[in-house]
N, C-alpha and C. Protein backbone atom coordinates (compact mmCIF):
# COMPACT_ATOMS: atom_id res chain seq x y z
N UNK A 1 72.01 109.66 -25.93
CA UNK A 1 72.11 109.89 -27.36
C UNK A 1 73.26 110.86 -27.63
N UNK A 2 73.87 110.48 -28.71
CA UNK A 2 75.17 111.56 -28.88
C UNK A 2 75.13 111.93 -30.63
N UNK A 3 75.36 113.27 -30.54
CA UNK A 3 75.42 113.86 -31.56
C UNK A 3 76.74 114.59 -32.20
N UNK A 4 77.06 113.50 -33.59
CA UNK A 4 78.09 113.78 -33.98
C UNK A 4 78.97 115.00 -34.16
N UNK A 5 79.51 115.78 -34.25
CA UNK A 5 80.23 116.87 -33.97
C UNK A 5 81.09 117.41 -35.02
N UNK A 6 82.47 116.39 -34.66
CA UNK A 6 83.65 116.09 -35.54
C UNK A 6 84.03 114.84 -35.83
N UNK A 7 84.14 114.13 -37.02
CA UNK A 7 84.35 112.85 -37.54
C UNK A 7 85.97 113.18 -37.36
N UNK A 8 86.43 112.23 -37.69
CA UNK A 8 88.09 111.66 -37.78
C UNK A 8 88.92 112.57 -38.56
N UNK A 9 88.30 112.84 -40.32
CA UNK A 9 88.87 114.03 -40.87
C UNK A 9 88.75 115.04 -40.35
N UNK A 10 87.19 115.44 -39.88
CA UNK A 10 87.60 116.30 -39.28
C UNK A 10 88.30 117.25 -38.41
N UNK A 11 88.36 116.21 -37.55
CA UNK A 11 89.27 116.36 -36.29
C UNK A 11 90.99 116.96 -36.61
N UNK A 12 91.62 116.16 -37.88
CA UNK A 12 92.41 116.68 -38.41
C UNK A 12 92.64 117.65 -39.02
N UNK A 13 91.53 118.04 -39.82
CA UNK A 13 91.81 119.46 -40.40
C UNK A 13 91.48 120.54 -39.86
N UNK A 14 90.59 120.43 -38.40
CA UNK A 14 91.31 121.75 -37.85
C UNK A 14 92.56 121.45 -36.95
N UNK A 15 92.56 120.32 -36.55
CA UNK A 15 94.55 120.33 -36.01
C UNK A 15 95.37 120.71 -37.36
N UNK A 16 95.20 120.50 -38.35
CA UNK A 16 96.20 121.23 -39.11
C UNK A 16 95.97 122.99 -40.00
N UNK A 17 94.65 123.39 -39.50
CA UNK A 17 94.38 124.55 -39.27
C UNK A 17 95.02 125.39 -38.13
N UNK A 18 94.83 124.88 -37.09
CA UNK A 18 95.34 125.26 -36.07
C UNK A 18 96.63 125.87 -35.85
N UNK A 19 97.29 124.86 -36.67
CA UNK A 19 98.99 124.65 -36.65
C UNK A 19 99.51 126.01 -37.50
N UNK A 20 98.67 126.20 -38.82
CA UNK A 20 98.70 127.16 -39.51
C UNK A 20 98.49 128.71 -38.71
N UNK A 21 97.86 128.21 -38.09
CA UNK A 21 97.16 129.74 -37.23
C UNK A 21 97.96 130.07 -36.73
N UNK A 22 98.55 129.17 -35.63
CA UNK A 22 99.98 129.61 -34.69
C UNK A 22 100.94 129.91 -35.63
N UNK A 23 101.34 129.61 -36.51
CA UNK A 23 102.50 129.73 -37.26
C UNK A 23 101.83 131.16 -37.96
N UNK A 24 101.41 131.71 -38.23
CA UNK A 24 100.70 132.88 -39.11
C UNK A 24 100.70 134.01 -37.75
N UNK A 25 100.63 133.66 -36.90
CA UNK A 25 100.16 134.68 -35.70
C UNK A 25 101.28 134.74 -35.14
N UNK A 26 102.71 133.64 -35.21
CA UNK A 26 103.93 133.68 -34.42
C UNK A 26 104.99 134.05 -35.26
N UNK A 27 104.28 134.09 -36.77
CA UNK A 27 105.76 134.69 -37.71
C UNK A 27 106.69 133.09 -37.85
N UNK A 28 106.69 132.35 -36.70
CA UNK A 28 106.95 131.12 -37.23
C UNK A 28 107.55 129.85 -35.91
N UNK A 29 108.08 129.19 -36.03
CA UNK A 29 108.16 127.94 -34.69
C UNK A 29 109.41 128.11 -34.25
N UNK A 30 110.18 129.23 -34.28
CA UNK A 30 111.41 129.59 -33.96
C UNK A 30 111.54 129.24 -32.05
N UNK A 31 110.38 130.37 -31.40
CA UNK A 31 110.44 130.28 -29.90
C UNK A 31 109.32 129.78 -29.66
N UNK A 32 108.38 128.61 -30.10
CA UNK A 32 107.57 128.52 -29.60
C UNK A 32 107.87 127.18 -29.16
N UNK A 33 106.74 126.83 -27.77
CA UNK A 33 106.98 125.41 -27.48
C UNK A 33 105.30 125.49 -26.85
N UNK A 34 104.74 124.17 -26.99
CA UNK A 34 103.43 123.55 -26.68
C UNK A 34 103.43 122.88 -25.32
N UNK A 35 102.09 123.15 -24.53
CA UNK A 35 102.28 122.64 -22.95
C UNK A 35 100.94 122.16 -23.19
N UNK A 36 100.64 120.85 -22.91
CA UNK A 36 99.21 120.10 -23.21
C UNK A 36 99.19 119.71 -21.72
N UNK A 37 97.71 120.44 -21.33
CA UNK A 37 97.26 119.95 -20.19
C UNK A 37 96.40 118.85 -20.44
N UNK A 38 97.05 117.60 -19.37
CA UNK A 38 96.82 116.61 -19.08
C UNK A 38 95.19 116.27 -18.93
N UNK A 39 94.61 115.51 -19.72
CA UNK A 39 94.83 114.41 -20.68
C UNK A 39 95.09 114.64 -22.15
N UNK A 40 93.90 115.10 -22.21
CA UNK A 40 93.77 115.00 -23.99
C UNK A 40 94.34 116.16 -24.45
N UNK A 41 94.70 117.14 -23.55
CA UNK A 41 95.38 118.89 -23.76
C UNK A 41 96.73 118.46 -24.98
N UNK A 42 97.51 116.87 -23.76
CA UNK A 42 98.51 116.34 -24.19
C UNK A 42 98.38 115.46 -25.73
N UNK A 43 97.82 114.96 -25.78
CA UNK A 43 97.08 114.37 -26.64
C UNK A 43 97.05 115.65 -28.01
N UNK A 44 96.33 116.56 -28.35
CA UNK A 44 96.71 117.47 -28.58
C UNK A 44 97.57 117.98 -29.44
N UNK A 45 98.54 118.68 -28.09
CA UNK A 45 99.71 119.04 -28.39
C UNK A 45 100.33 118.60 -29.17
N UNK A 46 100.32 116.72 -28.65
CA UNK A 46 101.32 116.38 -29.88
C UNK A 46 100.99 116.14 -31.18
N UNK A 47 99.64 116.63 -31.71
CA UNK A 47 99.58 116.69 -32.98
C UNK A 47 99.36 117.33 -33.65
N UNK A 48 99.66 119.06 -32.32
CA UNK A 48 99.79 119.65 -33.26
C UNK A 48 101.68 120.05 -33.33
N UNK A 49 102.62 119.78 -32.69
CA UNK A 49 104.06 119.54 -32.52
C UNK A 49 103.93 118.78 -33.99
N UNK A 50 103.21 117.76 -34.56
CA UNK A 50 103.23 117.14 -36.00
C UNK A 50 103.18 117.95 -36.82
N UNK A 51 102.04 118.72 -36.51
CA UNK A 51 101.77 119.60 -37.82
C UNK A 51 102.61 120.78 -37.74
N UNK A 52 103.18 121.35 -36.91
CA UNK A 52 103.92 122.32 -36.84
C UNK A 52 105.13 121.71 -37.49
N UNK A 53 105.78 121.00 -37.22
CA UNK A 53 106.92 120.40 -37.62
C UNK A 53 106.44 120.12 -39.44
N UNK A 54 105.69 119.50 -39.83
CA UNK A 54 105.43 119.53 -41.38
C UNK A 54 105.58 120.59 -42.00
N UNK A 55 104.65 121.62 -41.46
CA UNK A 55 104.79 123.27 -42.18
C UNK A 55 106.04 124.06 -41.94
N UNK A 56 106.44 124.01 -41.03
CA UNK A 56 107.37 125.05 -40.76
C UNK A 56 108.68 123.98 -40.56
N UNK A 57 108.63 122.46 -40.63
CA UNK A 57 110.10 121.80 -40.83
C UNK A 57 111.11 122.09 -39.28
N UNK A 58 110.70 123.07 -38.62
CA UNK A 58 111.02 123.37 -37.27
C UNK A 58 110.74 122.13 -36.16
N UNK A 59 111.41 121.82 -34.96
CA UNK A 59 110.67 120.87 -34.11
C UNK A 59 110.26 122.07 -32.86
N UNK A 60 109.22 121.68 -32.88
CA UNK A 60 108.52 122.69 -31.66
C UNK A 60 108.66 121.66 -30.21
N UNK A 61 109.30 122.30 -28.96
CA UNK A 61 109.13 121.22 -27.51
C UNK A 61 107.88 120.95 -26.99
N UNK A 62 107.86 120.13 -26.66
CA UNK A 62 106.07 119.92 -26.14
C UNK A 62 106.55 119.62 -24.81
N UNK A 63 105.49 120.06 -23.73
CA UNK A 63 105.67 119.69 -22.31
C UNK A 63 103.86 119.08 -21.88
N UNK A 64 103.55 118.40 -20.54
CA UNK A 64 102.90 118.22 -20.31
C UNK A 64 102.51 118.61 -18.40
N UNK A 65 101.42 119.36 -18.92
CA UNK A 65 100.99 119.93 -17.29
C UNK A 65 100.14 118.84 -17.09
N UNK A 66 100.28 119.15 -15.49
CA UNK A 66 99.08 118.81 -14.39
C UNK A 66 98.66 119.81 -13.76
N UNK A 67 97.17 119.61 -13.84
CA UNK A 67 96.84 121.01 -12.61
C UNK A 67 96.07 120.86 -12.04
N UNK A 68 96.14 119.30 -11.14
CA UNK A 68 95.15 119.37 -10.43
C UNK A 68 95.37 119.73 -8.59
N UNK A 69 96.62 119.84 -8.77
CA UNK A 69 96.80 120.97 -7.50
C UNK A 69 96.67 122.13 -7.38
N UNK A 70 96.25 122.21 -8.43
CA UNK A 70 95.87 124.32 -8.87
C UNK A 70 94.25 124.50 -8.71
N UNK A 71 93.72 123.48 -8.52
CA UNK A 71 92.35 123.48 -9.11
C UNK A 71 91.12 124.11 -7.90
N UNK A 72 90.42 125.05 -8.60
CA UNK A 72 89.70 125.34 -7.28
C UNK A 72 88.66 124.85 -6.85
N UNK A 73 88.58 123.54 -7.88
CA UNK A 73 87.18 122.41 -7.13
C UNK A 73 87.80 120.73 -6.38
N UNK A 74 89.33 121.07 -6.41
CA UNK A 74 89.97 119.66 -5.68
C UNK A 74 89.33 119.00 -5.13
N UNK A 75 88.59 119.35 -3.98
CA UNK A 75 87.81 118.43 -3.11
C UNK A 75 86.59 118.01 -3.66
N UNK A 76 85.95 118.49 -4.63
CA UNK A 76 85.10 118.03 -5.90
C UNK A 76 84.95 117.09 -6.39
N UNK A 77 86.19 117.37 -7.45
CA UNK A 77 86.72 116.12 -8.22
C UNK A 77 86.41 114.95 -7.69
N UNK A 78 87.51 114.59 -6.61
CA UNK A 78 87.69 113.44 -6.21
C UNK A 78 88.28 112.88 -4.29
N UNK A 79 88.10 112.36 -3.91
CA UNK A 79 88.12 112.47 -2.26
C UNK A 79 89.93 111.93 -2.56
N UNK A 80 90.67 111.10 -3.36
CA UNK A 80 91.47 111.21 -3.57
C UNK A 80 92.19 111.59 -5.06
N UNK A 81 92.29 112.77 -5.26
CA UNK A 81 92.77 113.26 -6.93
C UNK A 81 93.90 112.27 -7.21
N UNK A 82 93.74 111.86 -8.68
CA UNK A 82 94.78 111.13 -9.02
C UNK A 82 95.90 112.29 -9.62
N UNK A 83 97.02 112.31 -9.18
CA UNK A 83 97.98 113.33 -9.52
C UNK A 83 98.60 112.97 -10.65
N UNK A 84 98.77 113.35 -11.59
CA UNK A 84 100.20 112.95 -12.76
C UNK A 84 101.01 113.94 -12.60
N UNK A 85 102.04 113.27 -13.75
CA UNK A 85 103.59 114.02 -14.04
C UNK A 85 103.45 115.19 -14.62
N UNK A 86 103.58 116.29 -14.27
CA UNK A 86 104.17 117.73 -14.38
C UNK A 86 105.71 117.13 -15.75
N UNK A 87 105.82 117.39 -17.07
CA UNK A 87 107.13 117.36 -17.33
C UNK A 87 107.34 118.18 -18.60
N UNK A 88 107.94 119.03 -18.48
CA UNK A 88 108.04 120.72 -19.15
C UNK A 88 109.98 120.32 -19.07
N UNK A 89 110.45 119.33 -19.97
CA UNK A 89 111.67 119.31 -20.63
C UNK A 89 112.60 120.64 -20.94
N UNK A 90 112.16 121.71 -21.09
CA UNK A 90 113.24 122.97 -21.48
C UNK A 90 112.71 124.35 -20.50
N UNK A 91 113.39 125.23 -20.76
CA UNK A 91 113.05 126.35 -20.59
C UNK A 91 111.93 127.35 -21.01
N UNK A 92 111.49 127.83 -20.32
CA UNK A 92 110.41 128.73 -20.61
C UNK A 92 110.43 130.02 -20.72
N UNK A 93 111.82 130.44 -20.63
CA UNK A 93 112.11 131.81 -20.55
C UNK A 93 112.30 132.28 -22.02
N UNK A 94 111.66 133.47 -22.38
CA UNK A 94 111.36 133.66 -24.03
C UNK A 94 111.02 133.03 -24.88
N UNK A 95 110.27 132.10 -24.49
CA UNK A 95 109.35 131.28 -25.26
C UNK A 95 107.94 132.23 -25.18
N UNK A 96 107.16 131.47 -26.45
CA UNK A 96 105.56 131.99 -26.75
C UNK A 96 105.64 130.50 -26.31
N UNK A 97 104.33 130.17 -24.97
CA UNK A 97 104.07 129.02 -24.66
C UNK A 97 102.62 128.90 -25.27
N UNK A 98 102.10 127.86 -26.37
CA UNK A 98 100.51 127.73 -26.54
C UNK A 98 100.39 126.43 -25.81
N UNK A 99 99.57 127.53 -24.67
CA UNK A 99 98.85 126.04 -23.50
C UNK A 99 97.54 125.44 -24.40
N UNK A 100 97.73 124.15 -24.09
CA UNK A 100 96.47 123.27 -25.29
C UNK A 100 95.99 122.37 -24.61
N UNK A 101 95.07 122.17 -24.83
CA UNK A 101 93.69 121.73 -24.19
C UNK A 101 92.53 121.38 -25.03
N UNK A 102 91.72 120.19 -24.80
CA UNK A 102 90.50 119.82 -25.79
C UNK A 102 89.41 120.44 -25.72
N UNK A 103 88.79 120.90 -24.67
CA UNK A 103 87.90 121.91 -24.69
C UNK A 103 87.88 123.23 -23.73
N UNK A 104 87.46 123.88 -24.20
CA UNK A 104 86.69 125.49 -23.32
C UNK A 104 86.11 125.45 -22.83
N UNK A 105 85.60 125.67 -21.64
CA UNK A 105 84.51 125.81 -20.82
C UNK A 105 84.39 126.61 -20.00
N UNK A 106 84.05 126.78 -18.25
CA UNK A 106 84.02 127.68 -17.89
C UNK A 106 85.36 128.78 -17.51
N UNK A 107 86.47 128.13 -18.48
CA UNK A 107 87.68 128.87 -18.28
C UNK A 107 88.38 128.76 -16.98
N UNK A 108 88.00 127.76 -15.69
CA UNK A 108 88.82 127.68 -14.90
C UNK A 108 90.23 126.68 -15.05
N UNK A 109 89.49 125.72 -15.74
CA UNK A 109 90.86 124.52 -15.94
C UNK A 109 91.94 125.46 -16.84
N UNK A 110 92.04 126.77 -17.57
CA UNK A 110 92.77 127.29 -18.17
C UNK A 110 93.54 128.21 -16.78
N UNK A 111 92.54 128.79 -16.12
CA UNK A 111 93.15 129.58 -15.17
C UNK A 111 93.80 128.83 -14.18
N UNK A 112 93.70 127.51 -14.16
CA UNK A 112 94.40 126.65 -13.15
C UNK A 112 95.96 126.52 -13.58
N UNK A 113 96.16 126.13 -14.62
CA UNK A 113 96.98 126.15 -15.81
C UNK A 113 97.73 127.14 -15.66
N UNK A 114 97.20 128.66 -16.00
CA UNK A 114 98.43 129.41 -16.05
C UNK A 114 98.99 129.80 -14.75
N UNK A 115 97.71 129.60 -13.52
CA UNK A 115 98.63 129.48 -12.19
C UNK A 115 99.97 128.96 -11.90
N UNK A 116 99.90 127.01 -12.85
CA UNK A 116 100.78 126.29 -12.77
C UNK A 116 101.89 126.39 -13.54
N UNK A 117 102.00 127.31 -14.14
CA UNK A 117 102.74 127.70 -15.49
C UNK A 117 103.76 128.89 -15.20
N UNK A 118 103.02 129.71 -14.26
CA UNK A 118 104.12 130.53 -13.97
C UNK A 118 104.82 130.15 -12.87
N UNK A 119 103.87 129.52 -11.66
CA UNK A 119 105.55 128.73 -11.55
C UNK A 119 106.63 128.38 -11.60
N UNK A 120 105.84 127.75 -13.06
CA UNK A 120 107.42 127.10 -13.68
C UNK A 120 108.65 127.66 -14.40
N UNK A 121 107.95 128.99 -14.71
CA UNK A 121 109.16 129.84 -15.46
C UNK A 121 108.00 131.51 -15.87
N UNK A 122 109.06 131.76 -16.49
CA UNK A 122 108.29 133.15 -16.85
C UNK A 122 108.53 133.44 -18.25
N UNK A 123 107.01 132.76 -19.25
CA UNK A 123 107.49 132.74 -21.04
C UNK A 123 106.86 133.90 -21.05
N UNK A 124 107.54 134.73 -22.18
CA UNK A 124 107.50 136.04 -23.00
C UNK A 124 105.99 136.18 -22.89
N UNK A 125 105.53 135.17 -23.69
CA UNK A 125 103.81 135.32 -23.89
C UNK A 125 103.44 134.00 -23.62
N UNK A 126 102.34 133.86 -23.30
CA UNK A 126 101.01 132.65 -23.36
C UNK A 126 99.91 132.99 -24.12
N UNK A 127 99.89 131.70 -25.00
CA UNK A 127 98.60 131.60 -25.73
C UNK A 127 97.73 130.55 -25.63
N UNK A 128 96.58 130.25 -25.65
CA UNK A 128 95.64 129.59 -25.37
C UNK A 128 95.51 128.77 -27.05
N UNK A 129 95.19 127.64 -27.10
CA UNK A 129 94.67 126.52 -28.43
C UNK A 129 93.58 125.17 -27.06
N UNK A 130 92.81 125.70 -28.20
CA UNK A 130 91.23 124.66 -27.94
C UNK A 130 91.21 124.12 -29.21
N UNK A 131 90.73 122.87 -29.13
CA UNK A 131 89.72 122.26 -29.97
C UNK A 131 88.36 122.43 -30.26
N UNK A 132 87.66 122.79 -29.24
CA UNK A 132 86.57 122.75 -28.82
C UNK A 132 86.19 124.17 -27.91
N UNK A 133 86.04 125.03 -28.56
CA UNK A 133 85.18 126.14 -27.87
C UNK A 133 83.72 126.08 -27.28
N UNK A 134 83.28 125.30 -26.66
CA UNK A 134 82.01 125.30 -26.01
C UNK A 134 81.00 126.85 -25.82
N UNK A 135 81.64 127.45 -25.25
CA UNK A 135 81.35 128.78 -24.16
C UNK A 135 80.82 128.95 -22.50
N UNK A 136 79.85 129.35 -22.49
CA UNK A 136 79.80 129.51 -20.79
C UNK A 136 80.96 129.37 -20.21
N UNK A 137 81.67 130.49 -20.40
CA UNK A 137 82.78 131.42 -19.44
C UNK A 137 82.50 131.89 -18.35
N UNK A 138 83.13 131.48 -17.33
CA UNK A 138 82.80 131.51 -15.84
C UNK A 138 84.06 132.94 -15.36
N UNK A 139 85.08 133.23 -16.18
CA UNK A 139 86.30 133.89 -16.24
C UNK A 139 86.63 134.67 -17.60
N UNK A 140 87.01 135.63 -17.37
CA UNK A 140 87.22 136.78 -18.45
C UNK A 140 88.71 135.82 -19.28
N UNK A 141 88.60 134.77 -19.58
CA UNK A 141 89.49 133.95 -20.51
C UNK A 141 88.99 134.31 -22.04
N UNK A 142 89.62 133.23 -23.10
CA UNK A 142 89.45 133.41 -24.42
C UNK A 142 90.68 132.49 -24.90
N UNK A 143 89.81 131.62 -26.16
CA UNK A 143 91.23 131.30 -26.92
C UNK A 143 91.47 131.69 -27.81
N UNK A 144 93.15 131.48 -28.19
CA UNK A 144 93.75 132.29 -29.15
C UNK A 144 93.64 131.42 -30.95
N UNK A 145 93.27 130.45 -30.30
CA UNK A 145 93.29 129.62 -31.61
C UNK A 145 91.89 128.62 -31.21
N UNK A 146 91.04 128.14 -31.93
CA UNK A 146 89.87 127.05 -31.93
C UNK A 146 90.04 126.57 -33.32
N UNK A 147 89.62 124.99 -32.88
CA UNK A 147 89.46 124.21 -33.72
C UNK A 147 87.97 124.34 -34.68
N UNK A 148 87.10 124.51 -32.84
CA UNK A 148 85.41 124.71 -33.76
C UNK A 148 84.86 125.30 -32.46
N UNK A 149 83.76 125.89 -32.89
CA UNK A 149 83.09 126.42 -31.63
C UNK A 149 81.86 125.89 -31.97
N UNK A 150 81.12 125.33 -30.38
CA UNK A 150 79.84 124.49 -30.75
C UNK A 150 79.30 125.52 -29.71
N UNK A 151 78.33 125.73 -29.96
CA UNK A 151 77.41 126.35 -29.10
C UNK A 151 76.26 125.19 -27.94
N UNK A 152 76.86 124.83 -26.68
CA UNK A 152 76.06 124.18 -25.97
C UNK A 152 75.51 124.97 -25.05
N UNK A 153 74.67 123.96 -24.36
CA UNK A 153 73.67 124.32 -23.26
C UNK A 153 74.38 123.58 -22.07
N UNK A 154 74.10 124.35 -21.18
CA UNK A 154 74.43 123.64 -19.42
C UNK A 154 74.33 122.28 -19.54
N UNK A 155 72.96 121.66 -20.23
CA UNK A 155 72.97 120.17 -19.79
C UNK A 155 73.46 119.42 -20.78
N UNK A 156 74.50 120.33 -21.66
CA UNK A 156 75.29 118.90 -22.53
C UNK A 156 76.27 118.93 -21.97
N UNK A 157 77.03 117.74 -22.83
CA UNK A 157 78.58 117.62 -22.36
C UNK A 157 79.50 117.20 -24.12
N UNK A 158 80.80 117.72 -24.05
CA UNK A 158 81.25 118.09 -25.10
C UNK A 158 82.18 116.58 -24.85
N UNK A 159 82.43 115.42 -25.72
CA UNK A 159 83.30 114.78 -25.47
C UNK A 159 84.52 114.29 -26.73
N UNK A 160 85.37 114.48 -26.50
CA UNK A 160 86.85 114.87 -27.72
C UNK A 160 87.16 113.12 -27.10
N UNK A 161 87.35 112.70 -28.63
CA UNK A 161 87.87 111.30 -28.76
C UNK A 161 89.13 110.92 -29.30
N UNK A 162 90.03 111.06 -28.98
CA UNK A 162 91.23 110.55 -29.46
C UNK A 162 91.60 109.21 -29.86
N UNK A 163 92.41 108.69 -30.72
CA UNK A 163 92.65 107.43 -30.74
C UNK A 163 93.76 107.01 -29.84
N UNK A 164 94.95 107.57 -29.40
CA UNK A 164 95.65 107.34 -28.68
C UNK A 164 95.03 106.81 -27.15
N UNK A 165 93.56 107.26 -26.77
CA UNK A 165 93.16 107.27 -25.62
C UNK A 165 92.08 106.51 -25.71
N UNK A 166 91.17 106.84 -26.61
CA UNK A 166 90.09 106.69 -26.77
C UNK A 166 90.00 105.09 -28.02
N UNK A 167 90.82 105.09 -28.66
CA UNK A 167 90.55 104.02 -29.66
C UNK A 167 89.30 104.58 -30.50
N UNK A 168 88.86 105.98 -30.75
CA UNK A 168 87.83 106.24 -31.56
C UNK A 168 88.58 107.66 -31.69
N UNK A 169 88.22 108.49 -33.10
CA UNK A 169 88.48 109.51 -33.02
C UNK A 169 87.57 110.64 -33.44
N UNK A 170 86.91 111.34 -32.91
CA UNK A 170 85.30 111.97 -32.77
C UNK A 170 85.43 113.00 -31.64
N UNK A 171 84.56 113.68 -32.03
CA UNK A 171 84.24 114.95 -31.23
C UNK A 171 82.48 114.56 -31.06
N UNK A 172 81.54 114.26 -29.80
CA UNK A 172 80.21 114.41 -29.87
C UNK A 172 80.00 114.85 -28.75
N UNK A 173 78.58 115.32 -28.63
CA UNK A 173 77.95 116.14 -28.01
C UNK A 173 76.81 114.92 -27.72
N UNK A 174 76.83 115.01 -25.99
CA UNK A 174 75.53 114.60 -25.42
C UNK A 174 74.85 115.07 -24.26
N UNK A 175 73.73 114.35 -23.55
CA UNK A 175 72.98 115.17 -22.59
C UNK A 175 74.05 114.29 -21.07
N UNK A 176 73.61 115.51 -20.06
CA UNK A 176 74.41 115.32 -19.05
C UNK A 176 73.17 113.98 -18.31
């Protein structure tokens, strides 16, 4: 059984909340660029790179992580992880990077992330954008921007629907 969450508008008006937030908290889209961790992080990103670009008329860079070589449940996952493309197009040096992602949870897939992130360069600041604040924090993390915060239990599961991916666009909540 799944319990509706976020409908379609909805889903949009906090991506274009969101967009507002960063832009209100960054003074504006001058140095900022968006890194959507892979899948729906990416997914995401690029809408909120839309909405940023509407309000502020600026084009913000979007990049897309992988981190599942960062990850500290690899052998977990999968006996063979499917790897994707790492592709972060510009520089990261004095940039505000907002790493984005569909949901919160126990804060490791974020900490995997900024493992993979510095890596790649060294931006001024990092900020965190969720859609989906769940909770049960496993790591002294936090995001800087949420779409919504649902308050679950261990045995649900939070699932973000995109149309690009998903052919539905919904946020619901069901049992594990």
């Amino acid at each position: 059984m799944e319990k509706l969450v976020l409908d379609s508008p909805s889903v949009e008006r906090a991506i274009v909340r969101m967009a507002h937030e960063i832009l209100e908290k960054n003074k504006s889209a001058e140095s900022l660029a968006l890194i959507g961790i892979h899948t729906r992080g990416v997914v995401l990103a690029n809408r909120l790179q839309q909405a940023l670009q509407t309000i502020a008329q600026t084009a913000v860079p979007v990049g897309i992580l992988d981190i599942n070589l960062y990850r500290d449940d690899l052998t977990k996952v999968a006996e063979q992880p499917i790897i994707h493309k790492t592709e972060i197009n510009f520089d990261l040096e004095n940039k505000t990077v907002v790493l984005v992602d569909d949901v919160l949870y126990t804060g490791r897939t974020v900490r995997s992330a900024l493992d993979a992130l510095v890596d790649l360069g060294r931006p001024r600041r990092i900020e965190l954008a969720v859609l989906i604040d769940r909770g049960h924090r496993e790591l002294p993390i936090r995001a800087d921007f949420v779409g919504k915060n649902i308050p679950t239990s261990e045995e649900e599961i939070v699932r973000v629907r995109f149309l690009e991916i998903d052919h539905k666009e919904e946020v619901v909540v069901t049992q594990r």
